[in-house]
N, C-alpha and C. Protein backbone atom coordinates (compact mmCIF):
# COMPACT_ATOMS: atom_id res chain seq x y z
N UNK A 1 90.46 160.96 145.21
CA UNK A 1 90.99 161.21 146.54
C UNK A 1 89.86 161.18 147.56
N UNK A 2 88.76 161.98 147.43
CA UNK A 2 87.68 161.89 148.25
C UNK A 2 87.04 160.57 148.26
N UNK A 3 87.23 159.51 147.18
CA UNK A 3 86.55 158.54 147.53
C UNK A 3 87.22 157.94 148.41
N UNK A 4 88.66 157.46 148.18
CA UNK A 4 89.60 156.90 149.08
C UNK A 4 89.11 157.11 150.75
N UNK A 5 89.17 159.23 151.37
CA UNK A 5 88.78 159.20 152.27
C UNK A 5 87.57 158.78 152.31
N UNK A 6 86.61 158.70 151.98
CA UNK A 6 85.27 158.37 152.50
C UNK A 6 85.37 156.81 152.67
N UNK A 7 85.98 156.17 152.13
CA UNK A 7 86.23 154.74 152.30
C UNK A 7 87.20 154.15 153.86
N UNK A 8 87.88 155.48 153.91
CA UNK A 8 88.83 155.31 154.66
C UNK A 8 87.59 155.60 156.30
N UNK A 9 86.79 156.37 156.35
CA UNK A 9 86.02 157.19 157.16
C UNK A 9 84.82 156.22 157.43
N UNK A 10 84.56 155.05 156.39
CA UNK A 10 83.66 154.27 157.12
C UNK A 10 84.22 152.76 157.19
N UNK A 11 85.66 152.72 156.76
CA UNK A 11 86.14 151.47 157.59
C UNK A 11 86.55 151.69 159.34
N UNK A 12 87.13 153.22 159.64
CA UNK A 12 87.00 153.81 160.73
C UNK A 12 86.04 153.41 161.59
N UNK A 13 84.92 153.93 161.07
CA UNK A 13 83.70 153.99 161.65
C UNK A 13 83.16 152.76 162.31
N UNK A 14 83.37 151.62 161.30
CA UNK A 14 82.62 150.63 161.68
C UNK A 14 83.38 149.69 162.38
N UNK A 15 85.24 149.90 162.20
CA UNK A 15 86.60 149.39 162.93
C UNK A 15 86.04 149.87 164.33
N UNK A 16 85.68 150.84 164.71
CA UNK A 16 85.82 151.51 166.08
C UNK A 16 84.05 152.14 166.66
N UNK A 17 82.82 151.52 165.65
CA UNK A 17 81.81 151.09 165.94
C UNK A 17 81.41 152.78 166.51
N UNK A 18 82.29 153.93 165.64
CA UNK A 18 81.83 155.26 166.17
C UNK A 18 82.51 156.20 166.78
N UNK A 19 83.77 155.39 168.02
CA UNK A 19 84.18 156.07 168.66
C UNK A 19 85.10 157.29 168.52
N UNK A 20 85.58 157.01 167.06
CA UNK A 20 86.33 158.15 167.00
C UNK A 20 86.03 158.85 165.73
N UNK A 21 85.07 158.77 165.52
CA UNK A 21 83.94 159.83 164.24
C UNK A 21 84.62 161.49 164.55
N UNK A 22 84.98 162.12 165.11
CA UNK A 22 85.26 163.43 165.36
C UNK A 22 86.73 163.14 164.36
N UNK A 23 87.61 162.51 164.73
CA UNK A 23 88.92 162.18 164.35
C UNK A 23 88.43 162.23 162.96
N UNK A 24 87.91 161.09 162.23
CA UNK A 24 87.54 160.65 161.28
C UNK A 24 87.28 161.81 160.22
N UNK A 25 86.13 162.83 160.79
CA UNK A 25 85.74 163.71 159.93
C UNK A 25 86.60 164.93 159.56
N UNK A 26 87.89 164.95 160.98
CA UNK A 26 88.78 165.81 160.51
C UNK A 26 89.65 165.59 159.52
N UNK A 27 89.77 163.71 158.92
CA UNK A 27 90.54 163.82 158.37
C UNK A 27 89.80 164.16 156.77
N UNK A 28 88.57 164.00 156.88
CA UNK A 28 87.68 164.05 155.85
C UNK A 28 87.86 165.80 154.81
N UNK A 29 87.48 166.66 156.26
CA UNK A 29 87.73 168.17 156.05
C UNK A 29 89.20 168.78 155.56
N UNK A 30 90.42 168.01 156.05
CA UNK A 30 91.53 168.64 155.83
C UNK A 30 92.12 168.04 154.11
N UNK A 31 91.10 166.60 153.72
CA UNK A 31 91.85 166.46 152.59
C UNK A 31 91.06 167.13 151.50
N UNK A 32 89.84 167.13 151.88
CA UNK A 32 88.53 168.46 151.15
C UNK A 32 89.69 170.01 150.71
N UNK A 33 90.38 169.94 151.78
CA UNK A 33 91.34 171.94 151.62
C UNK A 33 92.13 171.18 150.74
N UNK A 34 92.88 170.71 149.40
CA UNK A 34 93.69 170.65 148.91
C UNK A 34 94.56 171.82 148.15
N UNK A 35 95.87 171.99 148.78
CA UNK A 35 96.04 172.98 148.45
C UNK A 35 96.33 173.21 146.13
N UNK A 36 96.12 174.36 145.90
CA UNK A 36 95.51 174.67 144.33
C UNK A 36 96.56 175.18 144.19
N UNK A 37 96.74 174.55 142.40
CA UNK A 37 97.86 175.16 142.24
C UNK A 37 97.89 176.10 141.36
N UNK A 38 99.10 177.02 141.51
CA UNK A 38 99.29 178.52 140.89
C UNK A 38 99.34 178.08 139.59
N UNK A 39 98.84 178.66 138.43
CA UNK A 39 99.00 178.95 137.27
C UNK A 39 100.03 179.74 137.00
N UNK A 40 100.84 180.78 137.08
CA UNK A 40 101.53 181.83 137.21
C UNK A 40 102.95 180.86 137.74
N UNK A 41 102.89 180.33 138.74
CA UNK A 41 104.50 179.52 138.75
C UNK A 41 104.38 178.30 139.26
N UNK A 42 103.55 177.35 138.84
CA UNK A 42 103.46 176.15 139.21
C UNK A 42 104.66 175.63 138.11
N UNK A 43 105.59 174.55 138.95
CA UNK A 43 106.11 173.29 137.82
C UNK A 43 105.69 172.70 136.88
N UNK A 44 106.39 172.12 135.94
CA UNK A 44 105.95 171.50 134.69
C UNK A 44 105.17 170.03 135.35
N UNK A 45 106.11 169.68 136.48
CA UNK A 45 105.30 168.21 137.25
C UNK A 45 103.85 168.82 137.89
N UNK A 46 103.93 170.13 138.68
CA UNK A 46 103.07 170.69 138.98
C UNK A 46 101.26 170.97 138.20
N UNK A 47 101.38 170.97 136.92
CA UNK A 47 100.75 171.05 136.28
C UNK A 47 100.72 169.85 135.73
N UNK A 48 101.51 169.39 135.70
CA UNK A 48 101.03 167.91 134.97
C UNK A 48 99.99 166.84 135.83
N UNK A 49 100.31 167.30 137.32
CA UNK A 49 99.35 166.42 138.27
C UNK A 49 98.01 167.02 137.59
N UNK A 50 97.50 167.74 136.71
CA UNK A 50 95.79 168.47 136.52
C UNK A 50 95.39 167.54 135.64
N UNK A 51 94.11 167.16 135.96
CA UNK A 51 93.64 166.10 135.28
C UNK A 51 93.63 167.02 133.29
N UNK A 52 93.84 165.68 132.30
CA UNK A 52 94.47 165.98 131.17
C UNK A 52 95.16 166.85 130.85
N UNK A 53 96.43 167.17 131.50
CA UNK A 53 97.45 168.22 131.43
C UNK A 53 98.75 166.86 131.93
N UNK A 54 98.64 166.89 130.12
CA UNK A 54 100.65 165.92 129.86
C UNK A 54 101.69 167.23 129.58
N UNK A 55 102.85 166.22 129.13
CA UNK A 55 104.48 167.56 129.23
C UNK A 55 103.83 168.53 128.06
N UNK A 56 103.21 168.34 126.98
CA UNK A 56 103.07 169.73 126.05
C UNK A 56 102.28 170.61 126.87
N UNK A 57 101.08 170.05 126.90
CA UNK A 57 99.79 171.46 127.82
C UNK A 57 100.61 172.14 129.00
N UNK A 58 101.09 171.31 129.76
CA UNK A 58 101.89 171.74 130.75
C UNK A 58 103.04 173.22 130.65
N UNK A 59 103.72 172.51 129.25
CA UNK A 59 104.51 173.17 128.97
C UNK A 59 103.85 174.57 127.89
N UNK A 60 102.99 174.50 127.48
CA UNK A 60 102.28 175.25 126.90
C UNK A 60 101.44 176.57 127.69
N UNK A 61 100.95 176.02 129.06
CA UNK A 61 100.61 176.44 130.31
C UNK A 61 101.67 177.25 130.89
N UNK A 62 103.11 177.16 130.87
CA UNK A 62 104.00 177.95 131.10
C UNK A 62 104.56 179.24 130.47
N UNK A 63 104.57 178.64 128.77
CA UNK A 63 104.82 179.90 127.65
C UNK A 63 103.95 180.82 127.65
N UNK A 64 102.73 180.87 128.17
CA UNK A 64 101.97 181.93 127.73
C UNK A 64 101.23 182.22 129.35
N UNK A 65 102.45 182.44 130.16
CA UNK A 65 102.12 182.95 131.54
C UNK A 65 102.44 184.80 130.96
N UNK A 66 101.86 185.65 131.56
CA UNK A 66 101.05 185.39 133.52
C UNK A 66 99.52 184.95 132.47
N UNK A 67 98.73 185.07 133.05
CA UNK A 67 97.15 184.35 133.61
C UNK A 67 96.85 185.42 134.13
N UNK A 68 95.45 186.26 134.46
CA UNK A 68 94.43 186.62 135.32
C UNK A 68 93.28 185.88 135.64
N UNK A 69 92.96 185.04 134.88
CA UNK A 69 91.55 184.07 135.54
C UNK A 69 92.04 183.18 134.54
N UNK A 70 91.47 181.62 135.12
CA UNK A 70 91.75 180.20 134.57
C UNK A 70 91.25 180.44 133.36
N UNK A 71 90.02 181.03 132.45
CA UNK A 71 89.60 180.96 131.37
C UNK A 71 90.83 181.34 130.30
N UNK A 72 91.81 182.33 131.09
CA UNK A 72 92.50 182.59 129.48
C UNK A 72 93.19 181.09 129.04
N UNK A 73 93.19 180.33 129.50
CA UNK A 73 93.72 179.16 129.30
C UNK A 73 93.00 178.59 128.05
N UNK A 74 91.74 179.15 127.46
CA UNK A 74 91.25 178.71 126.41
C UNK A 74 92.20 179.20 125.60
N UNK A 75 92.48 180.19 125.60
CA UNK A 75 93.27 180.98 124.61
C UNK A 75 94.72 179.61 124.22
N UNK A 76 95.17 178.80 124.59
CA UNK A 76 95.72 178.11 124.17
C UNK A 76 95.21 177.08 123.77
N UNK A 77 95.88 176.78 122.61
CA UNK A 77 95.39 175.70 121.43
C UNK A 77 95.77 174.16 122.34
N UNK A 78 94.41 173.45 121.97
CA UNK A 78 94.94 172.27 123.05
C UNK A 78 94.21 172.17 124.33
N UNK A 79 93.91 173.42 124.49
CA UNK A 79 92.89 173.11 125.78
C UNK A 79 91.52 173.72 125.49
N UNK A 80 90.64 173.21 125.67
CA UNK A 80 89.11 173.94 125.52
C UNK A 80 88.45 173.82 127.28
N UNK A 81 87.78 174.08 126.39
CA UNK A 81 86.44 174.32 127.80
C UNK A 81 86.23 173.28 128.63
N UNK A 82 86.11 172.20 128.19
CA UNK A 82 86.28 171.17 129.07
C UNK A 82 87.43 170.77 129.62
N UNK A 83 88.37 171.05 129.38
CA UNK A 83 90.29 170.60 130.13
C UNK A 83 89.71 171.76 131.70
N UNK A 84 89.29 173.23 130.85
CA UNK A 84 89.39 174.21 132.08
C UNK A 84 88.19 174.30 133.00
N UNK A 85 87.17 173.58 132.48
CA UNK A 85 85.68 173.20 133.97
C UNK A 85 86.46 172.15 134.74
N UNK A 86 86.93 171.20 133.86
CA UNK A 86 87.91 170.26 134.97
C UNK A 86 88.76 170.71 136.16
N UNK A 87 89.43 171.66 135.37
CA UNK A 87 90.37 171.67 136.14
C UNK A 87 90.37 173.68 137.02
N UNK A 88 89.20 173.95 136.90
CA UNK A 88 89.17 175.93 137.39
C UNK A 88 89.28 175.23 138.89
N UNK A 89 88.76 174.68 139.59
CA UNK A 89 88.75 174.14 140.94
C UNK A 89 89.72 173.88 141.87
N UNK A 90 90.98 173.76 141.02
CA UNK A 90 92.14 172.99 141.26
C UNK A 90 93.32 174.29 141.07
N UNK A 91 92.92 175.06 140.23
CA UNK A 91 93.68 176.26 139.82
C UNK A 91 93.57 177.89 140.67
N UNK A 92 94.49 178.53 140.92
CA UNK A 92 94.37 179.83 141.42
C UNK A 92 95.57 180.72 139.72
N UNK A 93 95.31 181.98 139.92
CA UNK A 93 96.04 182.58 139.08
C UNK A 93 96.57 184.26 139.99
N UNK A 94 97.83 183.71 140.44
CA UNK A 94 97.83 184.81 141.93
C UNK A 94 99.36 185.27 141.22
């Protein structure tokens, strides 16, 4: 996604030789806020958008709600440490 904008931010740039760089960087900042999704009641599609999270993890991610921090997610078989550095960034547990 960020590459897209940054691609998007210097065809801008060089389309309009500068003039509207303020515009540009807002759109840069607002796609930076993506909103994160809940662990606790996100959708099965919801979770499936997390990078390597198909219909089982997903659905596996649901059976063993609530969550207090992204790590208990090790606790399910199927995901290790690397599924959850991927994806703690992307996750809240509220």
């Amino acid at each position: 996604m960020c590459l897209l904008v940054n691609f998007i931010i210097m065809f801008e740039f060089a389309r309009n030789k500068g003039s509207k760089v303020n515009q540009v960087q807002n759109v840069n900042i607002l796609a930076e806020k993506k909103e994160k999704i809940n662990l606790n009641s996100a959708s099965l599609e919801g979770l499936k958008s997390l990078p390597n999270i198909g219909d089982k993890l997903a659905q596996k991610i649901i059976d063993n709600r609530p969550y207090k921090v992204v790590y208990d997610l090790n606790n399910i078989k199927g995901i290790g440490n690397n599924i959850v550095e991927n994806i703690k960034g992307d996750v809240v547990c509220e």
